[in-house]
Protein backbone atom coordinates (compact mmCIF):
# COMPACT_ATOMS: atom_id res chain seq x y z
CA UNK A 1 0.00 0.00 0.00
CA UNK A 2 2.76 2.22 1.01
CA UNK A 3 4.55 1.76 -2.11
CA UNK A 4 1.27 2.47 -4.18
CA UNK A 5 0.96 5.50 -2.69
CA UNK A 6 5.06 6.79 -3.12
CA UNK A 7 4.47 5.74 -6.57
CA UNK A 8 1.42 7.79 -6.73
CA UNK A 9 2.87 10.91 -5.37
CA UNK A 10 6.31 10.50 -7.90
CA UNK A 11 3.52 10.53 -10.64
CA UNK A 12 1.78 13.23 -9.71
CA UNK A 13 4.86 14.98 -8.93
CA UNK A 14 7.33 14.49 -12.46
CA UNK A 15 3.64 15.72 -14.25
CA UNK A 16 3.61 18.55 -12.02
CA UNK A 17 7.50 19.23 -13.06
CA UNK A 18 6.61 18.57 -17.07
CA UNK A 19 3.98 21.38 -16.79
CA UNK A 20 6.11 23.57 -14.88
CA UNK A 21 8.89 23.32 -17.57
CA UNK A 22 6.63 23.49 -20.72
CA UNK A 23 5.36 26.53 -19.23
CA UNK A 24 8.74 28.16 -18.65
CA UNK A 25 10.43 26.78 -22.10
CA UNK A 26 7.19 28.19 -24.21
CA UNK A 27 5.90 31.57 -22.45
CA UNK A 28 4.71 32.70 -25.72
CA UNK A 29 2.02 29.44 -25.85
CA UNK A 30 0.66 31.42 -22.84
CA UNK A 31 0.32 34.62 -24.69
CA UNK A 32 -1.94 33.12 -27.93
CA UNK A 33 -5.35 33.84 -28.07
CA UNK A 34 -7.57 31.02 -26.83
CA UNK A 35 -10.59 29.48 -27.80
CA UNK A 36 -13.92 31.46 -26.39
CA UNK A 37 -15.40 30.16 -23.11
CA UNK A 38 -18.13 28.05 -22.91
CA UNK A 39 -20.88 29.71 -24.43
CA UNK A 40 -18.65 32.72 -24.96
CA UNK A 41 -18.75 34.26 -21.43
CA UNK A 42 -15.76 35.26 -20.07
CA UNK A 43 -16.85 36.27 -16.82
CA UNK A 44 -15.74 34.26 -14.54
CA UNK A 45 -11.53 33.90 -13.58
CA UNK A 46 -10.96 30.55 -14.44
CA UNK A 47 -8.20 27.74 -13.24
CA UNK A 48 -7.02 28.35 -16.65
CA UNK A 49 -6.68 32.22 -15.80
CA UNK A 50 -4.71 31.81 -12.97
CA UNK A 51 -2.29 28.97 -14.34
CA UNK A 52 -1.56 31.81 -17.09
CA UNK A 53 -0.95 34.22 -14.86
CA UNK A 54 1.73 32.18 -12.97
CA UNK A 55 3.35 32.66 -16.79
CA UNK A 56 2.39 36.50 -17.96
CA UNK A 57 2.72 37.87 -14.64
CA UNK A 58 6.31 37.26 -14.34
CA UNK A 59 8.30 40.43 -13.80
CA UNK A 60 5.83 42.69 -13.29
CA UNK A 61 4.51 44.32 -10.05
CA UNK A 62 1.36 41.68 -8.91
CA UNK A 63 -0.43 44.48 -6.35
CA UNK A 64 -2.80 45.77 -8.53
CA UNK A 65 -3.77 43.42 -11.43
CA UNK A 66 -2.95 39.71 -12.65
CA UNK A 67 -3.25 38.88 -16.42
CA UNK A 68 -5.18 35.45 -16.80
CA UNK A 69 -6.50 34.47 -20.37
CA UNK A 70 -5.66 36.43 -23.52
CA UNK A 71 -9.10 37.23 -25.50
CA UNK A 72 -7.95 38.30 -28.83
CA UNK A 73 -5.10 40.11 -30.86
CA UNK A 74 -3.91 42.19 -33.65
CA UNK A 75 -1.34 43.65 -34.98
CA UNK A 76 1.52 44.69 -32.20
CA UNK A 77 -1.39 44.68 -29.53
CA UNK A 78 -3.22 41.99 -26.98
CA UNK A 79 -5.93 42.07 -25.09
CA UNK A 80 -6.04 40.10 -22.00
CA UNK A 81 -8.96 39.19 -19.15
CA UNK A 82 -7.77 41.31 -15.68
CA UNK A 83 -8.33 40.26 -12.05
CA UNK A 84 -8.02 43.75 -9.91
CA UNK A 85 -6.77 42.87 -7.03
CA UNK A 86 -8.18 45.27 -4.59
CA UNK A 87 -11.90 43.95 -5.08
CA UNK A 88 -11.83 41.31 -7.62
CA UNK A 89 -13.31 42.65 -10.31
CA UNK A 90 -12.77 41.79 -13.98
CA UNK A 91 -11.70 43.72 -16.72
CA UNK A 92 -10.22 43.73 -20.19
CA UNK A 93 -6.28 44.94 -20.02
CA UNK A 94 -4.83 45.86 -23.51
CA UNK A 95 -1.22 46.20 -23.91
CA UNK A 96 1.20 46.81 -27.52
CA UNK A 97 4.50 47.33 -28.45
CA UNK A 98 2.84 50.37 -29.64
CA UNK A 99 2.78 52.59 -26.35
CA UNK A 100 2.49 55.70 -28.25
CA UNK A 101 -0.51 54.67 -29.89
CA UNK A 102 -2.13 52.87 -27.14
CA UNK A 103 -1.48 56.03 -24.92
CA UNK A 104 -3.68 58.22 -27.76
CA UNK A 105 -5.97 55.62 -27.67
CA UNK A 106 -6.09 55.79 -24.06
CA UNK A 107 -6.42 59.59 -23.80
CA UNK A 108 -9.63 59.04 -26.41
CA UNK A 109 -11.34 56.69 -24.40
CA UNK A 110 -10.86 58.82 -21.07
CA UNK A 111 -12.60 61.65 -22.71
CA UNK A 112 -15.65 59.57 -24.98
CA UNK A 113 -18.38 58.62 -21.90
CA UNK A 114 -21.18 57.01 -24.38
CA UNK A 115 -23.09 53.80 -23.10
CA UNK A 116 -21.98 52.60 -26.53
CA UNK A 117 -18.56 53.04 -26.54
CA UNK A 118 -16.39 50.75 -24.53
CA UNK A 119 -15.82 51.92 -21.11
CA UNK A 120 -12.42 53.21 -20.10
CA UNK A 121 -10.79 52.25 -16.03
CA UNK A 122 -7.63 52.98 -15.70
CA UNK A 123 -3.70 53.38 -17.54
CA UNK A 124 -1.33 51.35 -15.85
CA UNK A 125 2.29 51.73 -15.84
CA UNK A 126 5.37 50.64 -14.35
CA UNK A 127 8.89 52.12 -14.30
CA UNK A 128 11.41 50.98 -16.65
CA UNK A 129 9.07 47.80 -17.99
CA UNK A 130 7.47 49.42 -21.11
CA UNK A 131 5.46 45.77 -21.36
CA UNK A 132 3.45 46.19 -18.40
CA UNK A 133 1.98 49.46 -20.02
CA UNK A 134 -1.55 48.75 -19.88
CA UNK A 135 -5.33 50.05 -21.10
CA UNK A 136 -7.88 49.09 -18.69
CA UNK A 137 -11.26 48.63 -19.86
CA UNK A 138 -14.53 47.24 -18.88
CA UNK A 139 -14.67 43.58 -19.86
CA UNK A 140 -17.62 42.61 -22.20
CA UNK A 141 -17.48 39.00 -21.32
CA UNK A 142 -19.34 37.26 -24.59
CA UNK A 143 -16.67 38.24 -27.03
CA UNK A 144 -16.54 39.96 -30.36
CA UNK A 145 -20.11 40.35 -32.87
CA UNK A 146 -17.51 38.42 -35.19
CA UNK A 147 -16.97 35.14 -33.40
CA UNK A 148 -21.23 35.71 -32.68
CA UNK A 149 -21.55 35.53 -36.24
CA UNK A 150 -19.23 32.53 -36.78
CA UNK A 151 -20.98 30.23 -33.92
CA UNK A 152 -24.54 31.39 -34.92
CA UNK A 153 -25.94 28.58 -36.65
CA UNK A 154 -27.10 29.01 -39.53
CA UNK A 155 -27.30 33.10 -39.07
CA UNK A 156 -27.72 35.55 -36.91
CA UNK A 157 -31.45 36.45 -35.88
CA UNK A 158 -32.99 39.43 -37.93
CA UNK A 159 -33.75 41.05 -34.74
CA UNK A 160 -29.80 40.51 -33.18
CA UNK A 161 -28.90 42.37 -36.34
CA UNK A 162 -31.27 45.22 -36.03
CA UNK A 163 -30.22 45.61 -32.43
CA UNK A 164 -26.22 45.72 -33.52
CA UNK A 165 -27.04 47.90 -35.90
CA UNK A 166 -28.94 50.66 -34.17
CA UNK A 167 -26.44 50.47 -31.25
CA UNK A 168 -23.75 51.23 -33.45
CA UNK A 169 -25.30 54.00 -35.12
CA UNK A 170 -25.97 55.67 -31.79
CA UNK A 171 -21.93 54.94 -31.18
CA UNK A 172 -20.63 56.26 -34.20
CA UNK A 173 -23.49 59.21 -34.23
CA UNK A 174 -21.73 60.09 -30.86
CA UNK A 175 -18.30 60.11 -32.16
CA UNK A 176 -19.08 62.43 -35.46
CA UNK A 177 -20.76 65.13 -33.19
CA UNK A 178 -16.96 64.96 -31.55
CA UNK A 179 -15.38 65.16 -34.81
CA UNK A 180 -13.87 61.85 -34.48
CA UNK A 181 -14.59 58.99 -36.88
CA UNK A 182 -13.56 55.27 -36.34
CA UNK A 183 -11.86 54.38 -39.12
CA UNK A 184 -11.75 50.06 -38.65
CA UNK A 185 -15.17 49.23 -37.76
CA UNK A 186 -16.00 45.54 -38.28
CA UNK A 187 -17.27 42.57 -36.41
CA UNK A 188 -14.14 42.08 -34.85
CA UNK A 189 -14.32 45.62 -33.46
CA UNK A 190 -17.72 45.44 -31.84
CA UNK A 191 -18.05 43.93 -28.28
CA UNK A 192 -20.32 42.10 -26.96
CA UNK A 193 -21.74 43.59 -23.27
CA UNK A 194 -24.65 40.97 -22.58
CA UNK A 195 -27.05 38.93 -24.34
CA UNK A 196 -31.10 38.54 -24.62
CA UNK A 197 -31.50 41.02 -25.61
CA UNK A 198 -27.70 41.80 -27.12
CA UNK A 199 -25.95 44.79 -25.91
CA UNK A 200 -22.86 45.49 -27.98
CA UNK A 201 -20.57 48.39 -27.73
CA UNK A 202 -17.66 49.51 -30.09
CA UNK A 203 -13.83 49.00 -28.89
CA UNK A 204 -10.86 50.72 -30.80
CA UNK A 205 -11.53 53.59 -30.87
CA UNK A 206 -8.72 55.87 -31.75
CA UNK A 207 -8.91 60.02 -32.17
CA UNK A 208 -8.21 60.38 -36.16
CA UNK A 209 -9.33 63.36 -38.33
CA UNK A 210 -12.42 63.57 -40.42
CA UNK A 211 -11.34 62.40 -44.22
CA UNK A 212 -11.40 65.61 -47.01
CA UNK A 213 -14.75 65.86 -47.96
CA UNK A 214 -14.58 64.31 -51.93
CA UNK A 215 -14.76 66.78 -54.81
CA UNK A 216 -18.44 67.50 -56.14
């Protein structure tokens, strides 16, 4: 019996060591995109979350916010789920080799207050560690209106699309009257708040100049 149970524990113990090494040979594994949750909600802070974090945490200051599962990605930038510390709340934390550009985008964000345009929390930074430069937003846990449309079987409702679409016009409505315009919009760019009925809200958004009006 004794032996069973040594055995047991060495087994349990050289998997335990695997994991640990894969972990620390591949960080970058850790820092793809993976699949949507369960019925595409996000919000909840998962085992998986937290065994990521042990991984994208690394290095950077852990009293304010861990990184768990990242959501998406494009270009230079990420976009991973947040646990804040101080009262557990979850959020959406984008960072980019871009800091420049995520700062501007940042600055936008702090000004727009629309119920249709992603919510902005905080900037984070840290001295000297340019990667733990972070936008904090609210996190609309059921994804993007483009992986909606690719798990709606066959199509998306005619009602879903009439909501996205008048929610959006009220979003990009507000951002003309500020003399912004968005400049990327597509499914991929339109969060998803709740569901039933769906409440979407549009991400990205960056200050650019209206285009030259073209010649009559």
């Amino acid at each position: 019996m004794m032996a069973e149970t040594q055995t047991t524990t060495m087994t349990e113990t050289q998997t335990t060591m695997t994991e640990t090494r894969t972990m620390e040979a591949s960080p970058a594994a850790w820092e793809t995109p993976r699949a949507p949750a369960a019925g595409g909600d996000d919000g909840r802070w998962t085992a998986e979350d937290e065994e990521r974090a042990l991984v994208l945490n690394r290095g950077l200051a852990a009293d304010r916010y861990r990184r768990g599962a990242c959501l998406g990605q494009g270009g230079s930038a990420r976009v991973y789920k947040l646990l804040r510390l101080a009262d557990g709340r979850l959020l959406a934390g984008k960072v980019s080799g871009a800091v420049a550009e995520l700062r501007r985008e940042a600055e936008v964000l702090r000004a727009l207050r629309h119920d249709k345009i992603v919510k902005f929390v905080d900037w984070h930074e840290e001295a000297g560690k340019p990667e733990a430069t972070t936008l904090v937003t609210e996190l609309c846990a059921h994804g993007t209106l483009r992986s909606r449309i690719k798990d709606a079987s066959p199509c998306l409702a005619r009602g879903e699309l009439l909501l996205v679409l008048r929610q959006m016009g009220l979003a990009l409505d507000f951002l003309h009257r500020q003399g912004l315009w968005h400049a990327d919009l597509k499914p991929g760019n339109i969060l998803i708040r709740g569901l039933e009925p769906i409440d979407v809200v549009l991400g990205d958004s960056r200050r650019r100049p209206r285009p030259l009006p073209l010649p009559p």
